[in-house]
Protein backbone atom coordinates (compact mmCIF):
# COMPACT_ATOMS: atom_id res chain seq x y z
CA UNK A 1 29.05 9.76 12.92
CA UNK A 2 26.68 10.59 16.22
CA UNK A 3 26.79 14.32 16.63
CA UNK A 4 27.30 16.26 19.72
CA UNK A 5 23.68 16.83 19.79
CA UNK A 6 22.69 13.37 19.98
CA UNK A 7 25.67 13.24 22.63
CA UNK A 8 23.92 15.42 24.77
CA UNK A 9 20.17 14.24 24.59
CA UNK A 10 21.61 10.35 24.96
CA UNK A 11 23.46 11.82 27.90
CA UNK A 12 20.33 13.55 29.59
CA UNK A 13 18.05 10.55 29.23
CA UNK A 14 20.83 8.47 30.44
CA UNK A 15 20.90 10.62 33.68
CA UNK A 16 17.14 10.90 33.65
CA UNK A 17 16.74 6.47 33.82
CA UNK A 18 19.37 6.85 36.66
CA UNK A 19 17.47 9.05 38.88
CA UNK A 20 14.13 7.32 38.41
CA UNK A 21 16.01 3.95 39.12
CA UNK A 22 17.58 5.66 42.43
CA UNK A 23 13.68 7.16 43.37
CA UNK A 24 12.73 3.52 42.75
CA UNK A 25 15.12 2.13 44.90
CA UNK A 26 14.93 4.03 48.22
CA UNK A 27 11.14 3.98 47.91
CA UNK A 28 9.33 2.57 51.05
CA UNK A 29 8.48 -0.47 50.57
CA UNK A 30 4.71 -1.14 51.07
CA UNK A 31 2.48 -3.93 53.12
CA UNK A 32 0.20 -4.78 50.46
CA UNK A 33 -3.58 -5.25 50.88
CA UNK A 34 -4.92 -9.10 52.17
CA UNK A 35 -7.56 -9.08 49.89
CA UNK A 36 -8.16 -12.75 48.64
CA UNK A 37 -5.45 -13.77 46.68
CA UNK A 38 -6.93 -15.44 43.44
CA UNK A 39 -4.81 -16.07 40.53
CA UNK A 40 -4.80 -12.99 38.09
CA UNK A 41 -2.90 -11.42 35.54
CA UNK A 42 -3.51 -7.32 34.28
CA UNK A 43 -6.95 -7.35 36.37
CA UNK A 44 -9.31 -4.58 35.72
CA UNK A 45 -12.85 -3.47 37.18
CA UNK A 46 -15.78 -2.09 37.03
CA UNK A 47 -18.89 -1.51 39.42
CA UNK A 48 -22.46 -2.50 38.25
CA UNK A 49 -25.22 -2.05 41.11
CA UNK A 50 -23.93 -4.36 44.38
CA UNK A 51 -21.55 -6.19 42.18
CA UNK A 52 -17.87 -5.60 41.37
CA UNK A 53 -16.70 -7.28 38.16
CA UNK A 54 -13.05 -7.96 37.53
CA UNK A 55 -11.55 -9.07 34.08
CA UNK A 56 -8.28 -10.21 33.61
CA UNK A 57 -5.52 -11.51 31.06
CA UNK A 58 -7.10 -15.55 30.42
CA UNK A 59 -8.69 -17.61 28.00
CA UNK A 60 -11.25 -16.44 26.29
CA UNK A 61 -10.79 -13.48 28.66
CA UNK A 62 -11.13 -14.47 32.67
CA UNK A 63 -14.22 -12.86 34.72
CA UNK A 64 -14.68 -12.89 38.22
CA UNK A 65 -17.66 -11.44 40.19
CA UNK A 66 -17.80 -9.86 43.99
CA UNK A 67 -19.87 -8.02 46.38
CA UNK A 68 -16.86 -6.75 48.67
CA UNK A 69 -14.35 -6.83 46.68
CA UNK A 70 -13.04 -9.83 49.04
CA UNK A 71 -14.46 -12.63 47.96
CA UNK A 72 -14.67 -14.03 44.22
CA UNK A 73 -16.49 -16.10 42.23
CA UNK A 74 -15.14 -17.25 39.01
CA UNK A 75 -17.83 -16.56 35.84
CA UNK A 76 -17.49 -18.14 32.60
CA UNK A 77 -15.21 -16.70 30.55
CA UNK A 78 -16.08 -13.75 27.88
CA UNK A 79 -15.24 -15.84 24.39
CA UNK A 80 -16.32 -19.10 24.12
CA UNK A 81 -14.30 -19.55 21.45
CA UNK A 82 -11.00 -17.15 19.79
CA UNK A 83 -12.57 -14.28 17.64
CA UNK A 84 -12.05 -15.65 13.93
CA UNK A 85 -10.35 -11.97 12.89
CA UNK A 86 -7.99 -12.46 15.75
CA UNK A 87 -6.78 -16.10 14.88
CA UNK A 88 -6.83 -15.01 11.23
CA UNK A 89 -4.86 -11.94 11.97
CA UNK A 90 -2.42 -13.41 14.72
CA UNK A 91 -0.17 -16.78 13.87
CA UNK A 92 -0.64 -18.71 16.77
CA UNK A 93 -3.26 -16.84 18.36
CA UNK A 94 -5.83 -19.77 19.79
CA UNK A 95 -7.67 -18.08 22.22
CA UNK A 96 -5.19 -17.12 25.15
CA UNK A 97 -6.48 -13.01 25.47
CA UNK A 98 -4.62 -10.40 26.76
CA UNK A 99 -4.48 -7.51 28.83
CA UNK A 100 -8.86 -6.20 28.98
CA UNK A 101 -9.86 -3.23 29.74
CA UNK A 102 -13.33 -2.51 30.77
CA UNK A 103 -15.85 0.59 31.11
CA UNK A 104 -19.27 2.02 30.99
CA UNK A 105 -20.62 4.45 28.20
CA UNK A 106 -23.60 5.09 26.42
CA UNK A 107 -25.34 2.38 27.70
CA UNK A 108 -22.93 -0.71 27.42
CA UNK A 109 -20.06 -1.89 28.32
CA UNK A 110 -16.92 -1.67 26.35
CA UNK A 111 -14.51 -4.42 26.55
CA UNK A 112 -11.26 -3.82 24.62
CA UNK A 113 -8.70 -6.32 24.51
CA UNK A 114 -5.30 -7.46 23.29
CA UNK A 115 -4.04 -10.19 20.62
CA UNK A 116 -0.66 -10.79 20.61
CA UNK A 117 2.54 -13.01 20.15
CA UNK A 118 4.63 -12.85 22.71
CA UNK A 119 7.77 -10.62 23.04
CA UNK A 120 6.69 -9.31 19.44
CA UNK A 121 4.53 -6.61 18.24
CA UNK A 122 2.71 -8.99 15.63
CA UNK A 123 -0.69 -7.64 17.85
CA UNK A 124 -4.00 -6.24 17.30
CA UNK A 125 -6.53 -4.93 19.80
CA UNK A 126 -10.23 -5.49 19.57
CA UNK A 127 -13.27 -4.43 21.07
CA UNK A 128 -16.87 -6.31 22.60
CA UNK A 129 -19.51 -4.82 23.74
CA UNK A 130 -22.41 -5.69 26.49
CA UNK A 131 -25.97 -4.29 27.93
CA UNK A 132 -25.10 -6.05 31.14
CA UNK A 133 -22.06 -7.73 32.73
CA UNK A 134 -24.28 -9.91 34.80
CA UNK A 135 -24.56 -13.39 33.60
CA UNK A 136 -28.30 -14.48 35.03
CA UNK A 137 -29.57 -11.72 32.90
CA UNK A 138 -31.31 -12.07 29.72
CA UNK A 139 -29.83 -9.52 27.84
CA UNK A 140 -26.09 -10.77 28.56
CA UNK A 141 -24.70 -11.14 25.47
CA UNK A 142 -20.67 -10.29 24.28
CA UNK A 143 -20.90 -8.35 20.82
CA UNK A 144 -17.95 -8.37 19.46
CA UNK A 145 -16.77 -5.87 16.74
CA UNK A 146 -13.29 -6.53 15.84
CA UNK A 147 -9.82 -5.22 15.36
CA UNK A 148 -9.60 -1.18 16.44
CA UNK A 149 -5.61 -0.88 15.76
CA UNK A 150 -3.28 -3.97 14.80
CA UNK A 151 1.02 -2.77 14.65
CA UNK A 152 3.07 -4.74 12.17
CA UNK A 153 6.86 -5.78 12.55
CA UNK A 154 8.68 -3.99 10.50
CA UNK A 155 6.35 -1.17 9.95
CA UNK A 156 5.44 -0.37 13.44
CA UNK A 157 8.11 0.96 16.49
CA UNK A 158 4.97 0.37 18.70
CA UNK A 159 3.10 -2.41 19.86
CA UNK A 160 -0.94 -2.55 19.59
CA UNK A 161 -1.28 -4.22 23.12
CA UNK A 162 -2.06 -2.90 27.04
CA UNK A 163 -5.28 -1.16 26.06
CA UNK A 164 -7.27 1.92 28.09
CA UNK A 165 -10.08 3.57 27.10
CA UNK A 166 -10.48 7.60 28.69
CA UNK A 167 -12.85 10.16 27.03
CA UNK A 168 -11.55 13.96 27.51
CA UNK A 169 -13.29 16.31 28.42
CA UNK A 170 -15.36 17.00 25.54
CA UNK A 171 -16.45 13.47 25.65
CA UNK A 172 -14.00 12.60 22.94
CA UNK A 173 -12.65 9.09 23.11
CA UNK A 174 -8.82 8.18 23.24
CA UNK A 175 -7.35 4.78 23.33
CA UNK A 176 -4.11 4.90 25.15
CA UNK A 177 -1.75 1.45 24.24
CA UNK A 178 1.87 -0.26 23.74
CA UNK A 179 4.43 -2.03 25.12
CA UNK A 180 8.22 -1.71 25.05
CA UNK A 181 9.52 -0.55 21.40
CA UNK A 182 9.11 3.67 21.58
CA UNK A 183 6.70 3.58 24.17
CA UNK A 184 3.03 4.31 24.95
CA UNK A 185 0.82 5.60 21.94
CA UNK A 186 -2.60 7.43 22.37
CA UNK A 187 -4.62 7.43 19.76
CA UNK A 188 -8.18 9.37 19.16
CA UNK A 189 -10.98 7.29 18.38
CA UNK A 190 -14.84 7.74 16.09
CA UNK A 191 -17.58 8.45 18.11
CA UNK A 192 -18.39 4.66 18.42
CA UNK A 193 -14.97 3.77 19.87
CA UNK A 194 -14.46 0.73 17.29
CA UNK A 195 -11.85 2.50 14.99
CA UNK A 196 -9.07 5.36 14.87
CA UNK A 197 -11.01 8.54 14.10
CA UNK A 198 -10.43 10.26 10.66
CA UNK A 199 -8.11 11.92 10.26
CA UNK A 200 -6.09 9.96 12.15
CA UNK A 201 -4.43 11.51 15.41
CA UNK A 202 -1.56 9.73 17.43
CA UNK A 203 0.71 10.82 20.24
CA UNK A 204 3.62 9.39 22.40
CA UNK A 205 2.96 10.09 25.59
CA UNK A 206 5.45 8.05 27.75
CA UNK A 207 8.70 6.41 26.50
CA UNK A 208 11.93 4.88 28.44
CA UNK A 209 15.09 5.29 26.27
CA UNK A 210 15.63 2.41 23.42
CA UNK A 211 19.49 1.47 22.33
CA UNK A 212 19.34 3.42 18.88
CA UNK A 213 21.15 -0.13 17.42
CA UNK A 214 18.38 -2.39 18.47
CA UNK A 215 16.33 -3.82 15.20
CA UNK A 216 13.61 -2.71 14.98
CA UNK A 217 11.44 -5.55 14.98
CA UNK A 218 12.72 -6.46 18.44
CA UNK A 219 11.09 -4.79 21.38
CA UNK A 220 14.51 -3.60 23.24
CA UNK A 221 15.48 -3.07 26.71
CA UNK A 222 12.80 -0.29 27.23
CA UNK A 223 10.95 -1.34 29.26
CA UNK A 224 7.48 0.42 29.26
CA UNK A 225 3.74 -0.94 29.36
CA UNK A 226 0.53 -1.32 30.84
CA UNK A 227 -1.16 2.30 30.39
CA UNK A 228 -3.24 3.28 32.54
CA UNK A 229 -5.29 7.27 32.49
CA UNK A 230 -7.06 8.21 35.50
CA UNK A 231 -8.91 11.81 36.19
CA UNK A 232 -8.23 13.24 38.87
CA UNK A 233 -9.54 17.28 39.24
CA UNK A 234 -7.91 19.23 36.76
CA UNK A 235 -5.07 16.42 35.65
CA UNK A 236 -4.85 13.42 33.37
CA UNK A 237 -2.80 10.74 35.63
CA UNK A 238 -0.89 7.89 33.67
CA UNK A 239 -0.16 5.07 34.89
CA UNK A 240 2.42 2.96 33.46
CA UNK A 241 4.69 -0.45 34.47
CA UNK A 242 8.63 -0.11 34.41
CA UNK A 243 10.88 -3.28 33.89
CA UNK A 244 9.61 -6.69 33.70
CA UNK A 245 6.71 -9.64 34.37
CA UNK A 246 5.88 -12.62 33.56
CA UNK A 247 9.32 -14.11 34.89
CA UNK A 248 7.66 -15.25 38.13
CA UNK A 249 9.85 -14.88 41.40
CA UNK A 250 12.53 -13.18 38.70
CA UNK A 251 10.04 -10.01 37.99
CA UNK A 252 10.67 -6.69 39.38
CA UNK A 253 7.36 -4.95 37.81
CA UNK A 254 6.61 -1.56 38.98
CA UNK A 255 4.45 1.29 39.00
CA UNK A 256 4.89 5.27 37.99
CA UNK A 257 2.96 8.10 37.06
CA UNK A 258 3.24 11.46 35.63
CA UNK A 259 0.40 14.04 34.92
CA UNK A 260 -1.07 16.68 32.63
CA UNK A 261 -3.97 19.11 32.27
CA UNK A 262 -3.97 18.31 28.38
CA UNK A 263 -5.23 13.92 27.66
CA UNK A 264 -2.56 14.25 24.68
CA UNK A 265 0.26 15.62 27.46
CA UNK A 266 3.25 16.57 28.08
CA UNK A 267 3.06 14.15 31.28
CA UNK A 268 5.33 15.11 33.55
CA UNK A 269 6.55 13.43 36.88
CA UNK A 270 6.68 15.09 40.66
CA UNK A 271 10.35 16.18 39.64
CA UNK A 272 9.46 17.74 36.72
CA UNK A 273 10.81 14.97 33.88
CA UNK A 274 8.88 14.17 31.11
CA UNK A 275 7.63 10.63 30.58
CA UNK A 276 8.54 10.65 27.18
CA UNK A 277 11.89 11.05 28.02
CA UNK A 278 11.64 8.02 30.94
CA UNK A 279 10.41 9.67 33.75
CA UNK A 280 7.90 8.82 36.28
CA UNK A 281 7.15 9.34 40.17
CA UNK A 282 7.19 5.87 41.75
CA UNK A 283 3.78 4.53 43.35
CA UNK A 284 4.07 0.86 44.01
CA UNK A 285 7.42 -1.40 43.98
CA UNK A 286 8.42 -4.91 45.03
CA UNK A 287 9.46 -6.15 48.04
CA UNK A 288 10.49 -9.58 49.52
CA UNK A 289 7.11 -10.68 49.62
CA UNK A 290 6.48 -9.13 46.09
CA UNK A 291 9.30 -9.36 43.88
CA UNK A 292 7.43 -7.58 41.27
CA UNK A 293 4.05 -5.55 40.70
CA UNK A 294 2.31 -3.60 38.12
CA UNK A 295 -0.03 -3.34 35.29
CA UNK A 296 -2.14 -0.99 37.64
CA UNK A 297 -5.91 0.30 37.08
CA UNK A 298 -7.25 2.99 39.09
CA UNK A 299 -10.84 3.52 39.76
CA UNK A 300 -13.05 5.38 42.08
CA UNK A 301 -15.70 3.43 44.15
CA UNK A 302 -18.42 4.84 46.64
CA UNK A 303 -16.22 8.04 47.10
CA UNK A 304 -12.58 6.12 47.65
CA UNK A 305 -9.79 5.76 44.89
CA UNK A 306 -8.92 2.34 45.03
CA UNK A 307 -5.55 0.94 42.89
CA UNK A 308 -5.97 -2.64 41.59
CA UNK A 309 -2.84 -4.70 39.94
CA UNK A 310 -0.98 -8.20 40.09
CA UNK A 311 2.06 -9.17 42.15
CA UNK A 312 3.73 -12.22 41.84
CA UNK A 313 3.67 -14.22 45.15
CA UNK A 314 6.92 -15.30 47.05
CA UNK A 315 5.01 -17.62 48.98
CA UNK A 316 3.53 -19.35 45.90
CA UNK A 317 6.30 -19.99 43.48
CA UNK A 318 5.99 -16.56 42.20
CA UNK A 319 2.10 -16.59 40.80
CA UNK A 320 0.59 -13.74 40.45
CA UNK A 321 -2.03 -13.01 42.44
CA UNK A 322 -4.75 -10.45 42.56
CA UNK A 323 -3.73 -6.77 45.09
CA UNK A 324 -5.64 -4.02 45.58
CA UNK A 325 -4.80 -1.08 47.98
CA UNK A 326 -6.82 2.35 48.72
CA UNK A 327 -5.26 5.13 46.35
CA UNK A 328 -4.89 8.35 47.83
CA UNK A 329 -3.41 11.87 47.26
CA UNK A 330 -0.99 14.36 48.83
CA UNK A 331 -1.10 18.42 49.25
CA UNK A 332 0.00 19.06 45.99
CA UNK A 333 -1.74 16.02 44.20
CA UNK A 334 -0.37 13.25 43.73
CA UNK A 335 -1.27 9.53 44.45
CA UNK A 336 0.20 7.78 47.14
CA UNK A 337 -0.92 3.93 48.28
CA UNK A 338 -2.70 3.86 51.66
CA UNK A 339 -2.46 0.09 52.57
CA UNK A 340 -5.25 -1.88 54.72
């Protein structure tokens, strides 16, 4: 028998989803950016010297190269061939990478990534390493070293996928992750960032609700993913996608974000709801041009907060194609898109 407590909480998230979904909908539409439009899927970048490198959800892991963040030039992928531990650890898993994440720390360049099957949370994440991300230089070389986290069906209500690396501010490393199921995990990593630090800490730190009858090997209607934490002053931002890609012209992707002072949260939308609890102030949604966009990363760049993600193109058969609009903030701090 459901009590009149859990009454009341499904009741208050239930009201919660519906005014997010209302903010959603009356939500300006925006003009995106016309930055070239190459082909990309959960595109993330980094800065090193003149050169902007983007990676992106591809075989082997897709790399592209630019000097204005205009113009592209396709580089050879990251793996030459799938990671043995990944096609050992993933049925099915040939090569076909997910979801990157890139960054700068201690002198190389960490590269995490995601192993999945689709729709399920048989997944793993792993982790490579570089000196340099420029190909014509001798030291180029991928390192990789492995799985960092890996959820099982069955014994998991999370999904190891959608990775981001932030360090707090003690320099501490956190690996925020997941997809559908109970939301977005963030986990604390060792001081090498390969593996969960001991003893293990976890968090859930955004969350839409999840039919309490759904098995739970089946990732549910909630539809949550793509975490993204950007610093910003004295907050944490995170980023996350609402509702659904990969369904071409049928996707209707789209971005929030909530913030804290503390990495581990509460994170808490301009309304005051928590994300755990579904809440999240819209930043970017569809229009007719762009049914659907999302999995968002955030970066600063000579001084300006830029906003990178995929929509999928109404004037291409609904492929998704690379956006990427200046990010800026209002009086009381939060992000807003300023579009070219």
């Amino acid at each position: 028998m459901i009590s009149n407590r859990q009454i009341l909480k499904t009741f208050r998230i239930r009201k919660i989803r519906e005014i997010t979904l209302l903010m959603l909908m009356i939500l300006p539409l925006p003009s995106f950016s016309q930055v070239e439009k190459i082909m990309v899927h959960d595109p993330v970048m980094i800065k090193q010297g003149d050169t902007f490198y983007l990676f992106c959800t591809g075989m082997g892991i897709t790399m592209w190269s630019s000097g204005d963040m205009v113009n592209w030039k396709k580089e050879k992928q990251v793996f030459e061939k799938a990671p043995a531990w990944a096609v050992e650890a993933i049925p099915g898993y040939s090569g076909h990478t997910w979801a990157p994440d890139i960054s700068f720390h201690n002198g190389e360049y960490y590269l995490y990534y995601s192993v999945s099957a689709f729709g399920k949370n048989t997944s793993c994440i792993g982790v490579a390493t570089n000196k340099t991300l420029n190909p014509n230089d001798p030291m180029y070389q991928w390192i990789d070293h492995g799985k960092v986290v890996q959820s099982v069906p069955g014994r998991d209500m999370w999904n190891a996928i959608d990775p981001n690396l932030m360090l707090d501010n003690s320099g501490t490393p956190w690996l925020v992750f997941g997809s559908f199921w109970e939301g977005i995990k963030l986990g604390k990593l060792n001081p090498e960032m390969t593996a969960p630090a001991e003893p293990q800490e976890w968090h859930t730190v955004a969350a839409r609700p999840r039919d309490y009858y759904t098995d739970e090997k089946n990732a549910g209607e909630g539809s949550i993913e793509a975490p993204f934490l950007f610093k910003k002053d004295k907050y944490y931002y995170l980023f996350v996608s609402f509702d659904f890609c990969c369904r071409g012209l049928e996707s209707n992707y789209k971005v929030v974000v909530g913030r804290s002072e503390n990495i581990i949260g509460p994170y808490i939308d301009k309304n005051g709801f928590k994300m755990i609890y579904g809440g999240g102030t819209p930043v970017l949604t569809g229009n007719k041009d762009w049914p659907g966009v999302g999995h968002n990363a955030a970066y600063t760049f000579d001084s300006q907060d830029y906003i990178i993600y995929h929509g999928y193109d109404a004037r291409d058969q609904g492929k998704p194609k690379l956006l990427i609009d200046k990010l800026n903030w209002d009086a009381d701090g939060w992000p807003f898109v300023v579009n070219k």
